[in-house]
Protein backbone atom coordinates (compact mmCIF):
# COMPACT_ATOMS: atom_id res chain seq x y z
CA UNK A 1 0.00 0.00 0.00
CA UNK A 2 1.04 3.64 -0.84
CA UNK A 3 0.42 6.44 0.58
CA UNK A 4 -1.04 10.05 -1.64
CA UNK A 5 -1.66 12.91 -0.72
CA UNK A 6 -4.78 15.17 -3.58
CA UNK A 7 -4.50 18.50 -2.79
CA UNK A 8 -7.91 20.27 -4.63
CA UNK A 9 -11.23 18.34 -5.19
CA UNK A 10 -12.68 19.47 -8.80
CA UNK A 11 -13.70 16.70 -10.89
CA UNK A 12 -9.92 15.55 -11.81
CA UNK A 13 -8.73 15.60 -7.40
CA UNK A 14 -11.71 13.68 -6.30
CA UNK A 15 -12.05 10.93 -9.23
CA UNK A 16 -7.79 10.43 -8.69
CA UNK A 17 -8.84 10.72 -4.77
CA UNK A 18 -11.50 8.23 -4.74
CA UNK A 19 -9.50 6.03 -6.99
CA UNK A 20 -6.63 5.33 -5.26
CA UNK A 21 -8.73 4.77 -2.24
CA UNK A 22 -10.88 2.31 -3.55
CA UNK A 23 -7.30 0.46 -5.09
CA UNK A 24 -6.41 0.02 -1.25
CA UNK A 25 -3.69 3.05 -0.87
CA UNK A 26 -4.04 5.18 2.08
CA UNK A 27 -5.34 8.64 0.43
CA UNK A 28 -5.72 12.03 2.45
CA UNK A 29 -7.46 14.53 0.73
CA UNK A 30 -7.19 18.36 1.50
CA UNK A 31 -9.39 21.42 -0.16
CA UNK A 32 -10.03 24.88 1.07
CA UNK A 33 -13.77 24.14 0.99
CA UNK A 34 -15.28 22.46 3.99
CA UNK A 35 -18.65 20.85 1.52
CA UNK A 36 -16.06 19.10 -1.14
CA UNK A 37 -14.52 17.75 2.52
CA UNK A 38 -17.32 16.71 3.71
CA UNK A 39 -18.99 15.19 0.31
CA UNK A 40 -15.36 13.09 0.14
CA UNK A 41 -14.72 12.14 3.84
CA UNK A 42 -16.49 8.81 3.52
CA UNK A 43 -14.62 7.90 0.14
CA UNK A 44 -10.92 8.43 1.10
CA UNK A 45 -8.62 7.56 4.40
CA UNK A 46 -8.44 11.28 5.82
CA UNK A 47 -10.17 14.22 4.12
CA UNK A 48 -8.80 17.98 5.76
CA UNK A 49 -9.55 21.35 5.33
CA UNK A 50 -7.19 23.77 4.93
CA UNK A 51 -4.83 26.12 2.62
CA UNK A 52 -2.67 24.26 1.21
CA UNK A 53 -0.50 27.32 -0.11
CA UNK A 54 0.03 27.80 3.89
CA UNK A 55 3.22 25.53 4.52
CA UNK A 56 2.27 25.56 8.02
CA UNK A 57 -0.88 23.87 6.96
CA UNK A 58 0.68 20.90 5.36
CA UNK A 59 3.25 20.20 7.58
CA UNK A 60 0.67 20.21 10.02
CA UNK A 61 -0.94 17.32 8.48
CA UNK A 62 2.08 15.40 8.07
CA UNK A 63 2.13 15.76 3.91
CA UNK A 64 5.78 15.36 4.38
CA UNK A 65 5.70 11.65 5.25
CA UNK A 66 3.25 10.56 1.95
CA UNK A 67 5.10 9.18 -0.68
CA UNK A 68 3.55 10.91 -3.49
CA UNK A 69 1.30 14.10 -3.71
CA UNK A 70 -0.86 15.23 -6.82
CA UNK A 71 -1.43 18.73 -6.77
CA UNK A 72 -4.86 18.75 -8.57
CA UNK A 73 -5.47 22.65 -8.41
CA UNK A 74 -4.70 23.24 -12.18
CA UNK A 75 -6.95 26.28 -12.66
CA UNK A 76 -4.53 28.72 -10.61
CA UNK A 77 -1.16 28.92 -11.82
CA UNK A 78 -0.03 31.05 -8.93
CA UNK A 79 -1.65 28.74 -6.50
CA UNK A 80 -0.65 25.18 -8.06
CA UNK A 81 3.43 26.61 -8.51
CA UNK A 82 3.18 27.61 -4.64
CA UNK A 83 1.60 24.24 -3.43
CA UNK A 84 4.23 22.33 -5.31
CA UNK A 85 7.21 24.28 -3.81
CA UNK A 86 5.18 23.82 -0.27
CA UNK A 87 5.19 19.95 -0.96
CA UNK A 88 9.16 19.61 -2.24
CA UNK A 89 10.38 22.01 0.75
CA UNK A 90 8.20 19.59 2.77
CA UNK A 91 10.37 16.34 1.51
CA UNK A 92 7.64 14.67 -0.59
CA UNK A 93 9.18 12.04 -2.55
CA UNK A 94 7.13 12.71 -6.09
CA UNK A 95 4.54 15.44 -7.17
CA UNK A 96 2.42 15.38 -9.75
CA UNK A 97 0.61 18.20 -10.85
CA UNK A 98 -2.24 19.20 -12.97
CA UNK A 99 -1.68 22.23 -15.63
CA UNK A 100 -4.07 24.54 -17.77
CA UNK A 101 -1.31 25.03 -20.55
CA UNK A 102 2.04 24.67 -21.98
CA UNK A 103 3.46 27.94 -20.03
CA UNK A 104 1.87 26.49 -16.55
CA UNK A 105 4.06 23.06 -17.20
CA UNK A 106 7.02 24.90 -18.07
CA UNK A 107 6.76 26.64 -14.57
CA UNK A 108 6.03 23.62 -12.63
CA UNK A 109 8.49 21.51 -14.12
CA UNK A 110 11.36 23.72 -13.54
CA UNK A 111 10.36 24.54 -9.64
CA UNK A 112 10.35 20.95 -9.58
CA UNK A 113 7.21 18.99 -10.13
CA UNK A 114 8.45 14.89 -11.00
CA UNK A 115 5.62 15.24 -13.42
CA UNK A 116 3.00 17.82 -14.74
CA UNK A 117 -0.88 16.35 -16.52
CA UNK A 118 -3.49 17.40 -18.76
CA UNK A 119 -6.16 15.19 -18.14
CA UNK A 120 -8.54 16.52 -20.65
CA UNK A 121 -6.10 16.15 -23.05
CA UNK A 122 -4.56 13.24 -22.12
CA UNK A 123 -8.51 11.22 -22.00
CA UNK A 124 -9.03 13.12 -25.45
CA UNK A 125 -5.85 10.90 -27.00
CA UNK A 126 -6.47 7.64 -25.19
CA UNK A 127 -9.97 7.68 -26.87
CA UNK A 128 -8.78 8.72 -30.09
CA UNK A 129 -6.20 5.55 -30.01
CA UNK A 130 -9.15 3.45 -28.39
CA UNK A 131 -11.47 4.52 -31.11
CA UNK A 132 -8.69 3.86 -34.26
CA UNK A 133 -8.54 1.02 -32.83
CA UNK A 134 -11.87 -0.66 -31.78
CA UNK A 135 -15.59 -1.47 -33.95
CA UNK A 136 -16.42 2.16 -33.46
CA UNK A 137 -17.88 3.83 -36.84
CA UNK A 138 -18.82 7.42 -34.79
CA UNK A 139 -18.22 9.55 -32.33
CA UNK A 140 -20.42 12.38 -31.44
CA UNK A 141 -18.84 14.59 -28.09
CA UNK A 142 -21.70 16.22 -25.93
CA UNK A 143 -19.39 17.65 -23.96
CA UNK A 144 -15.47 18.13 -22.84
CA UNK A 145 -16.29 14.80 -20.87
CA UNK A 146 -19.07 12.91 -22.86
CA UNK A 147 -19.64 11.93 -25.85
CA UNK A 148 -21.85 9.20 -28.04
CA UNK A 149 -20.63 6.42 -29.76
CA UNK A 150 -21.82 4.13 -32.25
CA UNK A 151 -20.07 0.49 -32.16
CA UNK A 152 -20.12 -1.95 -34.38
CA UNK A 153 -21.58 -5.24 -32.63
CA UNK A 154 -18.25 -6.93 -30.33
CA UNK A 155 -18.83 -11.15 -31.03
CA UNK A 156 -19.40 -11.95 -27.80
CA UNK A 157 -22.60 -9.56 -27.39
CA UNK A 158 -24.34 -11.25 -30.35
CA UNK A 159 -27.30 -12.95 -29.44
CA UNK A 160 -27.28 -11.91 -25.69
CA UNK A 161 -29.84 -9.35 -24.28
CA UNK A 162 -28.39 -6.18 -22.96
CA UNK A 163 -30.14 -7.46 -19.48
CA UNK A 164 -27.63 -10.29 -20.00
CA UNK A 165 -25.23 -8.19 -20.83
CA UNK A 166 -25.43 -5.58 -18.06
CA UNK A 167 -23.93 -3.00 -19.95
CA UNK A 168 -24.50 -0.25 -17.47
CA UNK A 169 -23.22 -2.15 -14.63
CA UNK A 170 -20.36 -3.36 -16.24
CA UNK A 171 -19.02 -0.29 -18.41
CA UNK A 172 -21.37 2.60 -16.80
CA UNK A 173 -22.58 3.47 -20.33
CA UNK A 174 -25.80 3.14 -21.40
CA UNK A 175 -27.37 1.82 -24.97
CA UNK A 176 -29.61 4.39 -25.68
CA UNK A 177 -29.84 3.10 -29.78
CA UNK A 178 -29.37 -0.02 -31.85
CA UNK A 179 -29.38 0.34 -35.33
CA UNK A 180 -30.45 -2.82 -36.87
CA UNK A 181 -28.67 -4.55 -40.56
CA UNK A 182 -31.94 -3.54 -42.22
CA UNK A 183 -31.71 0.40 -41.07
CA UNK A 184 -34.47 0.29 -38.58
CA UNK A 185 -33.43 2.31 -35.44
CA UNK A 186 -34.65 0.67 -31.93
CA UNK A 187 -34.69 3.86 -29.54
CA UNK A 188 -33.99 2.79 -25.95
CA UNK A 189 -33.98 -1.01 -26.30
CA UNK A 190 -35.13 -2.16 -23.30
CA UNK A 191 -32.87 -5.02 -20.98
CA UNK A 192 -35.04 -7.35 -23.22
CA UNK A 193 -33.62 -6.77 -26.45
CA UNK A 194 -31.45 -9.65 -27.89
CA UNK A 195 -28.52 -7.94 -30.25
CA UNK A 196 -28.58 -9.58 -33.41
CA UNK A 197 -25.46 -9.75 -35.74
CA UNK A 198 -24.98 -6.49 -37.72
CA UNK A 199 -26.56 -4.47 -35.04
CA UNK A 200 -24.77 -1.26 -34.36
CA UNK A 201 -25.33 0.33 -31.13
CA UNK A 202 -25.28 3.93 -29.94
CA UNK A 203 -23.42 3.69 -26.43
CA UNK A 204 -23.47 6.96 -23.73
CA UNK A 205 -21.42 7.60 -21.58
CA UNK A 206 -18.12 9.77 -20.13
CA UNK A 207 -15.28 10.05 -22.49
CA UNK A 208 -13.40 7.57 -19.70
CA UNK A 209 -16.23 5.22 -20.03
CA UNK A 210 -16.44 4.82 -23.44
CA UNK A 211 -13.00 4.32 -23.89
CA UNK A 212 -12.74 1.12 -21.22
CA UNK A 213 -15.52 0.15 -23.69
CA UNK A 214 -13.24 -0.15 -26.96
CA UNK A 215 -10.77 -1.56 -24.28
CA UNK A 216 -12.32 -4.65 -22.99
């Protein structure tokens, strides 16, 4: 077990936070905002908080003794670059830190961050290869984060009923389309539906969803 350390809890700090938690590492998570603490506290080992730009604050909390940190407040250069310098005057062994741009990973590189992120950019190429190289015809993006896609029929769903199947369980996409060899479009099959060979189906979901989709 290892321990971390997610300093800021937007979407990227508390899905990495919640994460490494459920994987069995000891995780403490620290934001300035008492509700993200509280909505977190039951998800992670120890949730604090406090200002993290305060060194006082962290070495408080003992950040000095976790073996890795992940400075997830990417929106603030000022605030990110003085949290990372916090975290390696503190003696934490790696940080990893998310950036809005180019410039902001320059900075945090050279005050030295062992490695700097862009998450939406970094989900935005892993789909791209998992799409190149998967059934998928389409993709349609709702969103930065979610998108549609439409699939070409994987063997081993053929003949199986998407209540079989358990797609939503399984993947946490849902089929909200099938469209059959004939062209007839099925609009939310229900669990009863049996997928027939040459079905294509219209899959929704997050961007990180749909990729562990091409992926299985």
């Amino acid at each position: 077990m290892k321990t971390f350390v997610v300093i800021g809890l937007g979407r990227f700090g508390t899905a990495v936070a919640t994460e490494l938690c459920a994987l069995g590492h000891e995780v403490l998570a620290i934001d300035g905002d008492r509700e993200s603490i509280q909505k977190i506290a039951d998800s992670v080992t120890h949730a604090a908080a406090g200002d993290a730009r305060d060194p006082a604050v962290l070495k408080a909390l003992g950040v000095g003794n976790y073996d890795c940190a992940v400075v997830a407040v990417g929106d603030d250069v000022g605030n990110s670059t003085l949290i990372t310098l916090n975290l390696k005057e503190l003696g934490v062994k790696r940080v990893i830190c998310k950036a809005q741009s180019h410039v902001h990973r320059k900075v945090l590189e050279k005050i030295g961050a062992d490695r700097v992120v862009f998450p939406e950019h970094e989900m935005g190429v892993k789909l791209a290869h998992g799409l190149s190289g998967s059934n998928a015809i389409n993709f349609i993006e709702l969103s930065p984060d979610y998108g549609i896609v439409e699939l070409k029929l994987p063997m081993e769903w053929k003949g199986r009923s998407l209540l079989e199947l358990n797609v939503r369980a399984k993947y946490r996409v849902n089929i909200i389309a099938v469209r059959k060899k004939s062209g007839e479009m099925v609009v939310s099959p229900g669990g009863e539906y049996v997928l027939e060979e040459g079905d294509v189906v219209a899959a929704l979901g997050s961007n990180e969803a749909l990729s562990r989709l091409h992926e299985d």
